[in-house]
C-alpha atoms as a PDB file:
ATOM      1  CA  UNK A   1       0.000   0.000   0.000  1.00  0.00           C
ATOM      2  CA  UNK A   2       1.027   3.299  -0.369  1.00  0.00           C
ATOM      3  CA  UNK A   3       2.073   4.749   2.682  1.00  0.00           C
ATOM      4  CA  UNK A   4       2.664   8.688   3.720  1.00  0.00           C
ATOM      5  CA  UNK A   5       4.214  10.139   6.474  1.00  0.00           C
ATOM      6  CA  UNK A   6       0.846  11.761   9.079  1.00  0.00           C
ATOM      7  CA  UNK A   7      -0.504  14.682   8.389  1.00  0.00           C
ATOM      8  CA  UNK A   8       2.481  15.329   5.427  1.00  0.00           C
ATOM      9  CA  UNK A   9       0.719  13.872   2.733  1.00  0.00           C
ATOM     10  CA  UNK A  10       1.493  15.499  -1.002  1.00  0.00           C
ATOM     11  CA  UNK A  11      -0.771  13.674  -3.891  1.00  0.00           C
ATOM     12  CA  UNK A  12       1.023  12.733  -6.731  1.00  0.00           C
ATOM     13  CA  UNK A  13      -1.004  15.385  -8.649  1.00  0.00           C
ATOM     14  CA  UNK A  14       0.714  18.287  -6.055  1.00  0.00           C
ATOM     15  CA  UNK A  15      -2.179  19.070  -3.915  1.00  0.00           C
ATOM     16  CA  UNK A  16      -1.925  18.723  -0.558  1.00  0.00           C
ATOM     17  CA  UNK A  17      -4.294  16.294   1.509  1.00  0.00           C
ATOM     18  CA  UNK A  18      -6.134  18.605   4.775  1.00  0.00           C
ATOM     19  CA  UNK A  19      -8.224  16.202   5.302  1.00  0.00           C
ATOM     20  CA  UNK A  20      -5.547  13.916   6.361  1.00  0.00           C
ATOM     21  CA  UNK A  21      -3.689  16.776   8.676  1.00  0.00           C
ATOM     22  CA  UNK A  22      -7.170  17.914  10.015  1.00  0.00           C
ATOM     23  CA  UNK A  23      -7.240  13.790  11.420  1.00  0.00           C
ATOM     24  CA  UNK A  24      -3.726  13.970  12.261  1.00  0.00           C
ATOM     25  CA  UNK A  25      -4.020  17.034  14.585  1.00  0.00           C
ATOM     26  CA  UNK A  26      -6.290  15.226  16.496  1.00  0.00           C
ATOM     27  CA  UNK A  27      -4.283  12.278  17.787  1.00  0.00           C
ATOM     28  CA  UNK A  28      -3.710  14.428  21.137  1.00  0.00           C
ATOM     29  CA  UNK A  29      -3.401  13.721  24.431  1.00  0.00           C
ATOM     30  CA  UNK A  30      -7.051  12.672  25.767  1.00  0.00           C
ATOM     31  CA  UNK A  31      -7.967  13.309  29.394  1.00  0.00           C
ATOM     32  CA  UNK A  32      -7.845  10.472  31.722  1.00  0.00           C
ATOM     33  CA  UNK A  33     -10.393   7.849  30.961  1.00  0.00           C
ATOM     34  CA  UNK A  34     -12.365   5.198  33.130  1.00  0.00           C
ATOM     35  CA  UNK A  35     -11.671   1.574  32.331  1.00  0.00           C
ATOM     36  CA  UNK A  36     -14.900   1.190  30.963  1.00  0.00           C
ATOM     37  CA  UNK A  37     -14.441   4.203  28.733  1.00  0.00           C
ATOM     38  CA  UNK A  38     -11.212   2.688  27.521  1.00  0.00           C
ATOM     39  CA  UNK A  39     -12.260  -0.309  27.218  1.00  0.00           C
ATOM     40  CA  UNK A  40     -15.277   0.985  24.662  1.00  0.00           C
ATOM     41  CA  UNK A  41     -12.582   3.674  22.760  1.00  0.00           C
ATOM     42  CA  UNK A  42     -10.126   0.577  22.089  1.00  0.00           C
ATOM     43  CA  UNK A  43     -13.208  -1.734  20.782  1.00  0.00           C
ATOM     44  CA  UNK A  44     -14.751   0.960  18.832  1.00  0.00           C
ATOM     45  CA  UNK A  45     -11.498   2.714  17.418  1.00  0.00           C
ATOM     46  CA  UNK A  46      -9.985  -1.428  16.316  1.00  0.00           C
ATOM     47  CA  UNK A  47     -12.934  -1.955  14.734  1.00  0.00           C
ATOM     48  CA  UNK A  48     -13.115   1.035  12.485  1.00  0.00           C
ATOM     49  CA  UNK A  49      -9.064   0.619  12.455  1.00  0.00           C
ATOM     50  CA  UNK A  50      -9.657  -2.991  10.716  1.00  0.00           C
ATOM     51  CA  UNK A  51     -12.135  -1.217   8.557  1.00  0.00           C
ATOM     52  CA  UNK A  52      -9.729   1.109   7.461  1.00  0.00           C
ATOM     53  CA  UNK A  53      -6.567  -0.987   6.810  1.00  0.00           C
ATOM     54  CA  UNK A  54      -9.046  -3.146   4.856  1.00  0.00           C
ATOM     55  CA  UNK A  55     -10.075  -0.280   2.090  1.00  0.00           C
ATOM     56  CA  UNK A  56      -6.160   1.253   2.479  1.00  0.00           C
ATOM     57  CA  UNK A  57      -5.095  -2.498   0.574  1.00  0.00           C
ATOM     58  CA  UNK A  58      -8.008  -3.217  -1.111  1.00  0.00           C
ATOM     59  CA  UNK A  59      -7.659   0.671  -2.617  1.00  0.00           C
ATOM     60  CA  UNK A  60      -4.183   0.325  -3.456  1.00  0.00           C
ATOM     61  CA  UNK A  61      -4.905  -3.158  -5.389  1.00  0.00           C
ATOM     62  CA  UNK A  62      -7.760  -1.842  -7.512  1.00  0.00           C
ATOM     63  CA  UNK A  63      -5.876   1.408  -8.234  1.00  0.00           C
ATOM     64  CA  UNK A  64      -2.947  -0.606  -9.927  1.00  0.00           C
ATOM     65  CA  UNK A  65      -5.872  -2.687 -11.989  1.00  0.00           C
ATOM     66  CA  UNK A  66      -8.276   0.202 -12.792  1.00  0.00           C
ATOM     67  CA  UNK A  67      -8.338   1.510 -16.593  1.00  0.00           C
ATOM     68  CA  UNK A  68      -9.947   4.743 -15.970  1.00  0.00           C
ATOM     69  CA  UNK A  69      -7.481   7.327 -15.456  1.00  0.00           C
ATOM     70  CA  UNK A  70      -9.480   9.527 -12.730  1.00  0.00           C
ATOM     71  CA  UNK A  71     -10.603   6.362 -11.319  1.00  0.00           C
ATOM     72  CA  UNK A  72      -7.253   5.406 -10.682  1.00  0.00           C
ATOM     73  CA  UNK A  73      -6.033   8.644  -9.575  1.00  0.00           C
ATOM     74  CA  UNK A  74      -9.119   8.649  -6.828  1.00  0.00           C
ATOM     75  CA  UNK A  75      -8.162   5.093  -5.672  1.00  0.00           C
ATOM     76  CA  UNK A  76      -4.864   6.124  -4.695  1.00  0.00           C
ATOM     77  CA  UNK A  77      -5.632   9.202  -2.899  1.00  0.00           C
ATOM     78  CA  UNK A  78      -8.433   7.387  -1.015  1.00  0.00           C
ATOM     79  CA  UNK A  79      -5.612   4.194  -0.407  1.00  0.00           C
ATOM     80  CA  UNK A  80      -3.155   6.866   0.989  1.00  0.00           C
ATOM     81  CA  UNK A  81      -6.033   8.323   3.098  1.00  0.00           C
ATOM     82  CA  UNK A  82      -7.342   5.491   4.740  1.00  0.00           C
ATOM     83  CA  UNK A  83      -3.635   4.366   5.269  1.00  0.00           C
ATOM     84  CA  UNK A  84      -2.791   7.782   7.125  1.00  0.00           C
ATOM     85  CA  UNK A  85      -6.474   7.542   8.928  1.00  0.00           C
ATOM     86  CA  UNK A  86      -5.691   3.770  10.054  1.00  0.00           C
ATOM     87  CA  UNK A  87      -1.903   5.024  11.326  1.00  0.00           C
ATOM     88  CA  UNK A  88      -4.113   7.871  13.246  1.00  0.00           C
ATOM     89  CA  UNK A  89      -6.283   5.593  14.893  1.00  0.00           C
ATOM     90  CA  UNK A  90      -3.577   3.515  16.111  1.00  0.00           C
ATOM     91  CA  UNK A  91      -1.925   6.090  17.486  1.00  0.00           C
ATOM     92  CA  UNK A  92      -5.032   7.328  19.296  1.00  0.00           C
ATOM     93  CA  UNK A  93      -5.475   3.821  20.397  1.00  0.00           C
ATOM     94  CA  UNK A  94      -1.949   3.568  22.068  1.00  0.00           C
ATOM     95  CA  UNK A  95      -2.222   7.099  23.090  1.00  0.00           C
ATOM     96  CA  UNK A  96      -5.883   6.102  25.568  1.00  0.00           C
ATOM     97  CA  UNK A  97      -3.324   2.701  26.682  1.00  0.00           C
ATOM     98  CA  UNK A  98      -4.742   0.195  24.334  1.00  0.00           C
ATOM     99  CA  UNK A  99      -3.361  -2.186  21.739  1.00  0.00           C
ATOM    100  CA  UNK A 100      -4.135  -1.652  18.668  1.00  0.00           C
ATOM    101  CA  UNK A 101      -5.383  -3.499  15.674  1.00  0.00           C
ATOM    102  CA  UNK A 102      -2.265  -4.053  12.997  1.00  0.00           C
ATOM    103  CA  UNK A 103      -4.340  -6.138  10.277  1.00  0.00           C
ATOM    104  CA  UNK A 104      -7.861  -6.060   8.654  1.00  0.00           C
ATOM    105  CA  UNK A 105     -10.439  -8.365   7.981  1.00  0.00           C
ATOM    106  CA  UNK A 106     -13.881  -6.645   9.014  1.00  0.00           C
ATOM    107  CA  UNK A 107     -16.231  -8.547   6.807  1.00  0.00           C
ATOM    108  CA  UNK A 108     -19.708  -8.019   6.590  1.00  0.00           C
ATOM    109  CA  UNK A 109     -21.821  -6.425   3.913  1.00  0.00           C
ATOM    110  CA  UNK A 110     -19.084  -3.548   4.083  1.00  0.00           C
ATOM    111  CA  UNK A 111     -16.247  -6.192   3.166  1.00  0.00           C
ATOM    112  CA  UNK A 112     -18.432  -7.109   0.308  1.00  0.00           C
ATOM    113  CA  UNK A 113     -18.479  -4.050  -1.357  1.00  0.00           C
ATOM    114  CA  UNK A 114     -14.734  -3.986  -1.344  1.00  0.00           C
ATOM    115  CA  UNK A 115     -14.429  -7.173  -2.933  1.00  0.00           C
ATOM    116  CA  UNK A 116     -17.350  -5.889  -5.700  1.00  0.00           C
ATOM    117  CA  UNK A 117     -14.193  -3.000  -6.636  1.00  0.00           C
ATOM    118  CA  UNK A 118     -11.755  -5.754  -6.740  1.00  0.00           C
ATOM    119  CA  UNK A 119     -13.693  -8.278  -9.395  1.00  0.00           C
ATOM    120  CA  UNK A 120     -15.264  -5.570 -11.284  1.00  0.00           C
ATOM    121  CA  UNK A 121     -12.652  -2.599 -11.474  1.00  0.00           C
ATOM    122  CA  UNK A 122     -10.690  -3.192 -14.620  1.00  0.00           C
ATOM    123  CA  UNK A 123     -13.819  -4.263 -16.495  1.00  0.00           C
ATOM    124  CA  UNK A 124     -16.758  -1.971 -15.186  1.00  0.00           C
ATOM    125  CA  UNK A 125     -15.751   1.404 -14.138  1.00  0.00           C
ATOM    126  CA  UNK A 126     -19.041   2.387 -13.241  1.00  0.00           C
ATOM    127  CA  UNK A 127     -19.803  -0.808 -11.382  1.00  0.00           C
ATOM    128  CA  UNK A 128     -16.126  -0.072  -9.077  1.00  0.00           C
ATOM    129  CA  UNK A 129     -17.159   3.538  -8.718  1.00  0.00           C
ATOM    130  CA  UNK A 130     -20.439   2.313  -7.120  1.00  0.00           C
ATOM    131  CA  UNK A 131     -18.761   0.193  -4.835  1.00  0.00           C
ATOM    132  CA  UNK A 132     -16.248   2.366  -3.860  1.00  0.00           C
ATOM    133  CA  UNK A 133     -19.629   4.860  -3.072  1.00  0.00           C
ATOM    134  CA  UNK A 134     -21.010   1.851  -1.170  1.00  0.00           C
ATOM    135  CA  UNK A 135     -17.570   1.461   0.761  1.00  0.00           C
ATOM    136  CA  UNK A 136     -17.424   5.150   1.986  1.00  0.00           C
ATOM    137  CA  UNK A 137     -20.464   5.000   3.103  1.00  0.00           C
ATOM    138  CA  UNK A 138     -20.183   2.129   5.694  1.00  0.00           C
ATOM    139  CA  UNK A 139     -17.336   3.627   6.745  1.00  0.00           C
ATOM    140  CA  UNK A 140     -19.129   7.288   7.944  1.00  0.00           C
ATOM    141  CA  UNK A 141     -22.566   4.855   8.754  1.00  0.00           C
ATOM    142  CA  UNK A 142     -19.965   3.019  11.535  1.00  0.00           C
ATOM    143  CA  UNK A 143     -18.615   6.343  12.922  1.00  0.00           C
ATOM    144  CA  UNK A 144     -22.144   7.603  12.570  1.00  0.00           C
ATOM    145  CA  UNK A 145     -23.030   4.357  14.791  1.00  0.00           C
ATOM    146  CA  UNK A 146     -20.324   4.840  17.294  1.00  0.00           C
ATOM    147  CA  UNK A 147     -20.674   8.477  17.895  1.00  0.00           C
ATOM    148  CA  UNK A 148     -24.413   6.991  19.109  1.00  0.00           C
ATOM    149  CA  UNK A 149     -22.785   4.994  21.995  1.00  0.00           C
ATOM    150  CA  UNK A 150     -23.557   6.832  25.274  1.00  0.00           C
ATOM    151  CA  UNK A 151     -20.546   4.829  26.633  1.00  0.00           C
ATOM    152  CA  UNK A 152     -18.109   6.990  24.508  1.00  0.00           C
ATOM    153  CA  UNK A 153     -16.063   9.492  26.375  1.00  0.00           C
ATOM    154  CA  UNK A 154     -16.309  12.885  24.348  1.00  0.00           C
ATOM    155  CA  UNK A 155     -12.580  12.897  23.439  1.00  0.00           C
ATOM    156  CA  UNK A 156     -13.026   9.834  21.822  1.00  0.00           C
ATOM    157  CA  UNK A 157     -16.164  11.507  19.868  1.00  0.00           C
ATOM    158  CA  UNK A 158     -14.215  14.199  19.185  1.00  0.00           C
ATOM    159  CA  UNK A 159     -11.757  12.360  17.429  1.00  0.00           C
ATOM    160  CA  UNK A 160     -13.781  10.157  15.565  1.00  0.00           C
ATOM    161  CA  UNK A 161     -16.049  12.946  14.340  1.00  0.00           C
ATOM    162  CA  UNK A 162     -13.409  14.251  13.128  1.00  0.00           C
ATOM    163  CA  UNK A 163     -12.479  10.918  11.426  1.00  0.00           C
ATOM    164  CA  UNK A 164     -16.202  11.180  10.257  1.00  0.00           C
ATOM    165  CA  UNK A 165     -16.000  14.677   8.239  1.00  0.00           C
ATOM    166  CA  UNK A 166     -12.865  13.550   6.762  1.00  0.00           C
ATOM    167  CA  UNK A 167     -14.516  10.471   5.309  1.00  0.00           C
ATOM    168  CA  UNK A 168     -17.576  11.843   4.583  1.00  0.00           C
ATOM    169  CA  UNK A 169     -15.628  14.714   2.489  1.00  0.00           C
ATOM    170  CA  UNK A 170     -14.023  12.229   0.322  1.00  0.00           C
ATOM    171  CA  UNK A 171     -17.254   9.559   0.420  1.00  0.00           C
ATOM    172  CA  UNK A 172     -18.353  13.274  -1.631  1.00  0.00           C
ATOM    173  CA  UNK A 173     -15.504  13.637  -3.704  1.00  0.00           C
ATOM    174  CA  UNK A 174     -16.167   9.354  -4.714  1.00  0.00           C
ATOM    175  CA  UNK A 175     -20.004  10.260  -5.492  1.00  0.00           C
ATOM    176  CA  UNK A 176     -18.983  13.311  -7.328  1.00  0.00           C
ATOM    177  CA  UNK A 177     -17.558  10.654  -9.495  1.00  0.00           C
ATOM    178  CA  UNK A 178     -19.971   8.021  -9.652  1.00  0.00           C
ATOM    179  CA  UNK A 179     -22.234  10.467 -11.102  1.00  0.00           C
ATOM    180  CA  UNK A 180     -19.708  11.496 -13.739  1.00  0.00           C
ATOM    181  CA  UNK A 181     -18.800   7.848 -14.584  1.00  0.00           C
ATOM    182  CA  UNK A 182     -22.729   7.545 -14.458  1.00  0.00           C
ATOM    183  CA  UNK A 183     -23.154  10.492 -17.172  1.00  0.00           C
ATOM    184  CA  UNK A 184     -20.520   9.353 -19.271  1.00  0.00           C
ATOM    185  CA  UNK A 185     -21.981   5.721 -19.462  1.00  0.00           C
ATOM    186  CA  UNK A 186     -25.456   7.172 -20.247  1.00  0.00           C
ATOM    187  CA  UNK A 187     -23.644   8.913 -23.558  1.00  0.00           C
END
């Protein structure tokens, strides 16, 4: 996978990733928290930690197999991103005490949409696109569903809201895609 230093991430087309910073700046020092606030951060933050190692290689694969040019050029950024966000959450993991997560393997219907990019990406651009879409959005709809858990401390909402508007600014950026991808097969 292609991996970036945090929060010093240059795309290969020059621009520089905020998003990625914005996350960065946020693995802080966290108050004190009780053990069964910890306890709930280190679940919650490996689980979305698994989820993101999981679209960092699964990215990176598709973007060496994908025909489209922007296509590929979106799968990379997004493989860098969820690399960085994965190294952040780690890091915020340690950081509350806890061990983190090193290796994916979330499964599920959100595992399933990542395999749908991997079979379908150098033959059906708008078919990867869509599961790329589908991808982003489990991702913000299990931050959504963990900033819901009254057991949370609010640092650890703060950071993963954080994590949230970053993914939720690129889950844009994919369906500004899709519905170019969706325009140009409609041609």
């Amino acid at each position: 996978a292609l991996m970036m230093p945090l929060g010093a991430c240059a795309w290969m087309d020059g621009s520089m990733n905020t998003n990625t910073q914005a996350v960065a700046a946020t693995v802080a020092p966290t108050p004190p928290l009780t053990a069964e606030q910890k306890d709930e951060a280190v679940t919650k933050l490996n689980e979305m930690t698994t989820m993101l190692i999981d679209s960092d290689q699964l990215y990176s694969k598709a973007a060496a197999l994908a025909k489209d040019t922007s296509f590929k050029t979106e799968l990379t950024k997004l493989s860098a991103e969820r690399g960085d966000q994965a190294e952040n959450f780690q890091a915020h993991v340690r950081n509350i005490g806890g061990t983190p997560v090193t290796t994916g393997g979330a499964g599920g219907p959100w595992q399933e949409s990542l395999m749908k990019v991997a079979s379908v990406v150098q033959t059906d651009t708008q078919a990867a696109v869509g599961g790329v879409l589908n991808a982003e959005n489990g991702l913000v709809d299990k931050l959504n569903s963990d900033l819901a858990d009254p057991k949370l401390a609010d640092s650890t909402k703060e950071f993963l809201r954080g994590a949230r508007d970053n993914i939720a600014a690129d889950r844009d950026r994919v369906a500004a895609l899709k519905a170019q991808v969706d325009g140009q097969a409609k041609q």
